[in-house]
N, C-alpha and C. Protein backbone atom coordinates (compact mmCIF):
# COMPACT_ATOMS: atom_id res chain seq x y z
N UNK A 1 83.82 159.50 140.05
CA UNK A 1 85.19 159.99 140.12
C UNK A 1 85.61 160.54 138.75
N UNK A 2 86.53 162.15 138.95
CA UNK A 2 86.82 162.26 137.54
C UNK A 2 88.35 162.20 137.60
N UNK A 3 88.48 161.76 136.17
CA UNK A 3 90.00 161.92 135.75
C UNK A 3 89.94 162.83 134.66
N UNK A 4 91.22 163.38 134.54
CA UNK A 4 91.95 164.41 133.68
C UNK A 4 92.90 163.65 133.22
N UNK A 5 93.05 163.66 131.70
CA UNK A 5 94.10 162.87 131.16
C UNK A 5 94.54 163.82 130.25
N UNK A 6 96.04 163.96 130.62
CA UNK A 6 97.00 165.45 129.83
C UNK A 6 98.17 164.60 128.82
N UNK A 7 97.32 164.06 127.70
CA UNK A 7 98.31 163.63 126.62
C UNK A 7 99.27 164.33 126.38
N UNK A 8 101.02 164.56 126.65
CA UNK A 8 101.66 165.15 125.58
C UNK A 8 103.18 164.32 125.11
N UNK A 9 103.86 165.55 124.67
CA UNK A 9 105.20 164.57 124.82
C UNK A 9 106.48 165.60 125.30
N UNK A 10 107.37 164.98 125.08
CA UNK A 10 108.39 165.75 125.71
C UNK A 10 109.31 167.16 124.68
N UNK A 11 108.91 166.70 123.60
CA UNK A 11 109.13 167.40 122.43
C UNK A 11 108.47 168.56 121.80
N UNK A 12 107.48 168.75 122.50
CA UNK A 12 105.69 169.34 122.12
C UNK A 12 106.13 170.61 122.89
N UNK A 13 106.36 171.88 122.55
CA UNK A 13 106.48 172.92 122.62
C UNK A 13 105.18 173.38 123.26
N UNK A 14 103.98 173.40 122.49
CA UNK A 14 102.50 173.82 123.18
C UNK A 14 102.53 173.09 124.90
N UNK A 15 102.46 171.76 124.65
CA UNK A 15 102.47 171.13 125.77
C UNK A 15 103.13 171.12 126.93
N UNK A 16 104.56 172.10 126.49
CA UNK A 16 105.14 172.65 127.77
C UNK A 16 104.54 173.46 128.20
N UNK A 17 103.87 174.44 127.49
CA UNK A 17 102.93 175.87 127.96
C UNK A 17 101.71 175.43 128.48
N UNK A 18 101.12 174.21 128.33
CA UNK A 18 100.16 173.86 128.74
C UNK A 18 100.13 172.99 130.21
N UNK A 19 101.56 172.82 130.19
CA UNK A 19 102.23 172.02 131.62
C UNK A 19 102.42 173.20 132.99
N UNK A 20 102.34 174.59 132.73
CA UNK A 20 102.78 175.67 133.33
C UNK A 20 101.41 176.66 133.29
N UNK A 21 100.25 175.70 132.16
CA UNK A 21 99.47 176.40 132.84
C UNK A 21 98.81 176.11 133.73
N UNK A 22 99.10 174.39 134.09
CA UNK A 22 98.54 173.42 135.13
C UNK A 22 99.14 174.23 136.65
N UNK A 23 100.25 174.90 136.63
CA UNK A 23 100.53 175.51 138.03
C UNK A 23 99.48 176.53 138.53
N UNK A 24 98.71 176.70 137.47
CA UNK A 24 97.52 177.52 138.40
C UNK A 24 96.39 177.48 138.33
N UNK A 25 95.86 176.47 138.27
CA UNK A 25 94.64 175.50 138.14
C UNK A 25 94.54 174.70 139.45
N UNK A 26 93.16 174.85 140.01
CA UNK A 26 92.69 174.30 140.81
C UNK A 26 91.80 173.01 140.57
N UNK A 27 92.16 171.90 140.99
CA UNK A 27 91.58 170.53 140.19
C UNK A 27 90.89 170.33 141.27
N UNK A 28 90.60 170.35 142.41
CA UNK A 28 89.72 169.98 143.43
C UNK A 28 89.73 168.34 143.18
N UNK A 29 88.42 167.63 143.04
CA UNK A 29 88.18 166.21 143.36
C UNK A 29 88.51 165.43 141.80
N UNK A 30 89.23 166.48 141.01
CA UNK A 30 89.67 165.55 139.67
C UNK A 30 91.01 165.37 139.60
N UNK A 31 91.13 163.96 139.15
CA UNK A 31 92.65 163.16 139.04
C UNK A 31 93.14 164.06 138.32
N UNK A 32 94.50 164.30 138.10
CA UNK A 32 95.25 164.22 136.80
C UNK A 32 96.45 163.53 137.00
N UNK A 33 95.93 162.63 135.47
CA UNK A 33 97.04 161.89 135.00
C UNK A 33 97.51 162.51 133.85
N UNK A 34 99.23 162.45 133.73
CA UNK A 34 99.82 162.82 132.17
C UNK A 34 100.67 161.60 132.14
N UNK A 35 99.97 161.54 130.41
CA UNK A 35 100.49 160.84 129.60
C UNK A 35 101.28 161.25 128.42
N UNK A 36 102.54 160.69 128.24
CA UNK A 36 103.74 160.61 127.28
C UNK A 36 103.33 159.87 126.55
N UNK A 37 102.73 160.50 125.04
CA UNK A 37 102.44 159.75 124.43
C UNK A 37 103.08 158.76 123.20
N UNK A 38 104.99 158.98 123.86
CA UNK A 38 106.11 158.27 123.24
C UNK A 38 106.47 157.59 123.80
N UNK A 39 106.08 157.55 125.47
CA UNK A 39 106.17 156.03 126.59
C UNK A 39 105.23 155.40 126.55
N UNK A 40 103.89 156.07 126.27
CA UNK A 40 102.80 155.20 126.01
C UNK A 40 101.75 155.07 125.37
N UNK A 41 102.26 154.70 124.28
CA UNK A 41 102.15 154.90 123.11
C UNK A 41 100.55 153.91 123.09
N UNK A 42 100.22 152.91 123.13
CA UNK A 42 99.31 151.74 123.54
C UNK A 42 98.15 152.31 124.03
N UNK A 43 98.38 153.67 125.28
CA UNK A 43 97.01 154.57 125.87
C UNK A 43 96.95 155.47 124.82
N UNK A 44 97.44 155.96 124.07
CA UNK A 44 97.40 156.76 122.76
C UNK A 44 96.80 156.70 121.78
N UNK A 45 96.56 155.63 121.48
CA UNK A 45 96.12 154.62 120.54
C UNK A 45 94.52 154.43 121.10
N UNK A 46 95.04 153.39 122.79
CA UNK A 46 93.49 153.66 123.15
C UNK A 46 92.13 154.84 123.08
N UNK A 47 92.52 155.80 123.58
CA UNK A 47 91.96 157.00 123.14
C UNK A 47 92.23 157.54 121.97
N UNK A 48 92.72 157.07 120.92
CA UNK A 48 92.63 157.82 119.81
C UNK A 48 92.62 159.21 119.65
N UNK A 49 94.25 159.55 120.30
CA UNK A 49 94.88 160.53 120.44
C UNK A 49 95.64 160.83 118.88
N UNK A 50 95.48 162.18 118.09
CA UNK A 50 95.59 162.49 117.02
C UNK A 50 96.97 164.02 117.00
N UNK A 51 96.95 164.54 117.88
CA UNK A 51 97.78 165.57 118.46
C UNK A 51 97.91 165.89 119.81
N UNK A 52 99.11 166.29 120.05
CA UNK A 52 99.41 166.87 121.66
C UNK A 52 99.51 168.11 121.45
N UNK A 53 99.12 169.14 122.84
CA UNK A 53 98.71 168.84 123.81
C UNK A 53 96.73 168.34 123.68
N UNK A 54 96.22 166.98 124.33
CA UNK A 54 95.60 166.69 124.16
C UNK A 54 94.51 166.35 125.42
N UNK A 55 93.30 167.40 126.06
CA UNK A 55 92.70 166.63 127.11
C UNK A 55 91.83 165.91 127.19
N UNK A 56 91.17 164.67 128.04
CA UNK A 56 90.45 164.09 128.13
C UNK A 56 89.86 163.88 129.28
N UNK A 57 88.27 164.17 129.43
CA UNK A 57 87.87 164.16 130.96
C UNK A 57 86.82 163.01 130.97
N UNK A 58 87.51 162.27 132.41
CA UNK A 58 86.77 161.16 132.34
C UNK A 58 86.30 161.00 133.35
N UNK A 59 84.69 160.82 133.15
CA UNK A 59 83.93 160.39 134.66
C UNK A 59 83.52 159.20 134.87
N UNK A 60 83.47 158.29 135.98
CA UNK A 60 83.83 157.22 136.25
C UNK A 60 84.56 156.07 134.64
N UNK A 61 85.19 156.44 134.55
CA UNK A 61 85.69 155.82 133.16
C UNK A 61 85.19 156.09 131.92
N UNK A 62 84.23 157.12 131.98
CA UNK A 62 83.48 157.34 130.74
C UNK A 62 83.91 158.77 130.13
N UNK A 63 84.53 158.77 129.17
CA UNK A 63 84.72 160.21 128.34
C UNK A 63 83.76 160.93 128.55
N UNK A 64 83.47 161.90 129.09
CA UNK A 64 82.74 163.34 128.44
C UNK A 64 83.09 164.46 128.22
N UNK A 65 84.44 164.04 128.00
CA UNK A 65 84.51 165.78 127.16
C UNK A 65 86.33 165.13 126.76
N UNK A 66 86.48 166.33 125.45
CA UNK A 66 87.60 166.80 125.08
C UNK A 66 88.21 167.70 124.16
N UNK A 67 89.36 167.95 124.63
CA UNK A 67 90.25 169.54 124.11
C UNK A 67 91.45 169.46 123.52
N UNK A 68 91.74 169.48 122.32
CA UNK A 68 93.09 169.69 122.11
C UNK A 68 93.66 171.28 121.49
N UNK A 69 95.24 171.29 122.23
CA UNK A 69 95.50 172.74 122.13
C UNK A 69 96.12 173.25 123.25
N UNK A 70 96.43 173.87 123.46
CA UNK A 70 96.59 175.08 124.60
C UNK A 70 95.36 175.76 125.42
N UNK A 71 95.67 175.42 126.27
CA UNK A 71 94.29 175.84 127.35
C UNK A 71 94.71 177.23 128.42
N UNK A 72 94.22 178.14 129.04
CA UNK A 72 95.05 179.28 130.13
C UNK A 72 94.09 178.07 131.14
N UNK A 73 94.63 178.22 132.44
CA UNK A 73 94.53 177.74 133.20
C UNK A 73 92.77 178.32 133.61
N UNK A 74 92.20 179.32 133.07
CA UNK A 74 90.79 179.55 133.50
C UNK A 74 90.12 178.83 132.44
N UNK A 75 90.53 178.36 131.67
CA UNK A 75 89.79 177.15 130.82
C UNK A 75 89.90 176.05 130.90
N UNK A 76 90.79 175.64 131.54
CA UNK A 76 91.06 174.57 132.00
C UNK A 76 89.93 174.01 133.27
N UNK A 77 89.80 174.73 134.41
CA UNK A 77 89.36 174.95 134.98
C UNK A 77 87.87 174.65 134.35
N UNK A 78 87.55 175.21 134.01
CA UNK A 78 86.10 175.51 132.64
C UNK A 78 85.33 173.87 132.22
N UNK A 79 86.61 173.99 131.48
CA UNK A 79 86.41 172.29 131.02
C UNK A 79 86.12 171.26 131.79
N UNK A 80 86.95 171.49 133.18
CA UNK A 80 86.46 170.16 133.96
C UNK A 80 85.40 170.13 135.29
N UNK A 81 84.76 171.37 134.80
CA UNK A 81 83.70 171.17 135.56
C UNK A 81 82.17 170.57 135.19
C-alpha cells in the first residue's frame, strides 16, 4: 500500500499552489494524507521535515522517495509512481 504524505502549513504560500495542483492529479491506489505541520508538529519531527511544501512516498510504511517544493501536477504524478 502507498501513502502520499503532503507536509505543509497554512501560511506556506508554495503549498497553497501545490494544494491546487493536487486538483489535477490522478492518485489511483495511493493514499493521500496532508499534514499541518503547525497541528502536527510531533509527525514533523518524525519525518524530519525541514521545509514546506514537503512530499513523502510511502510504501507499506517504508519511505522511498522524496520532494520538496512545488510540484505541476504531471510531476506529481511522476513521483508516485
Amino acid at each position: 500500500m502507498k501513502q502520499l504524505l503532503k507536509f505543509s502549513a497554512s501560511w506556506c504560500g508554495p503549498c497553497k499552489a501545490l494544494a491546487k495542483n493536487f486538483d489535477h492529479v490522478t492518485l489511483g491506489d495511493v493514499e493521500l494524507v496532508s499534514i499541518d505541520i503547525d497541528e502536527q508538529m510531533e509527525k514533523a519531527k518524525q519525518f524530519n521535515i525541514r521545509g514546506v511544501p514537503t512530499l513523502v512516498l510511502l510504501e507499506d510504511g517504508v519511505e522511498v522517495n522524496r520532494k520538496s517544493g512545488v510540484l505541476m501536477a504531471d510531476q506529481i504524478e511522476e513521483f508516485i509512481k
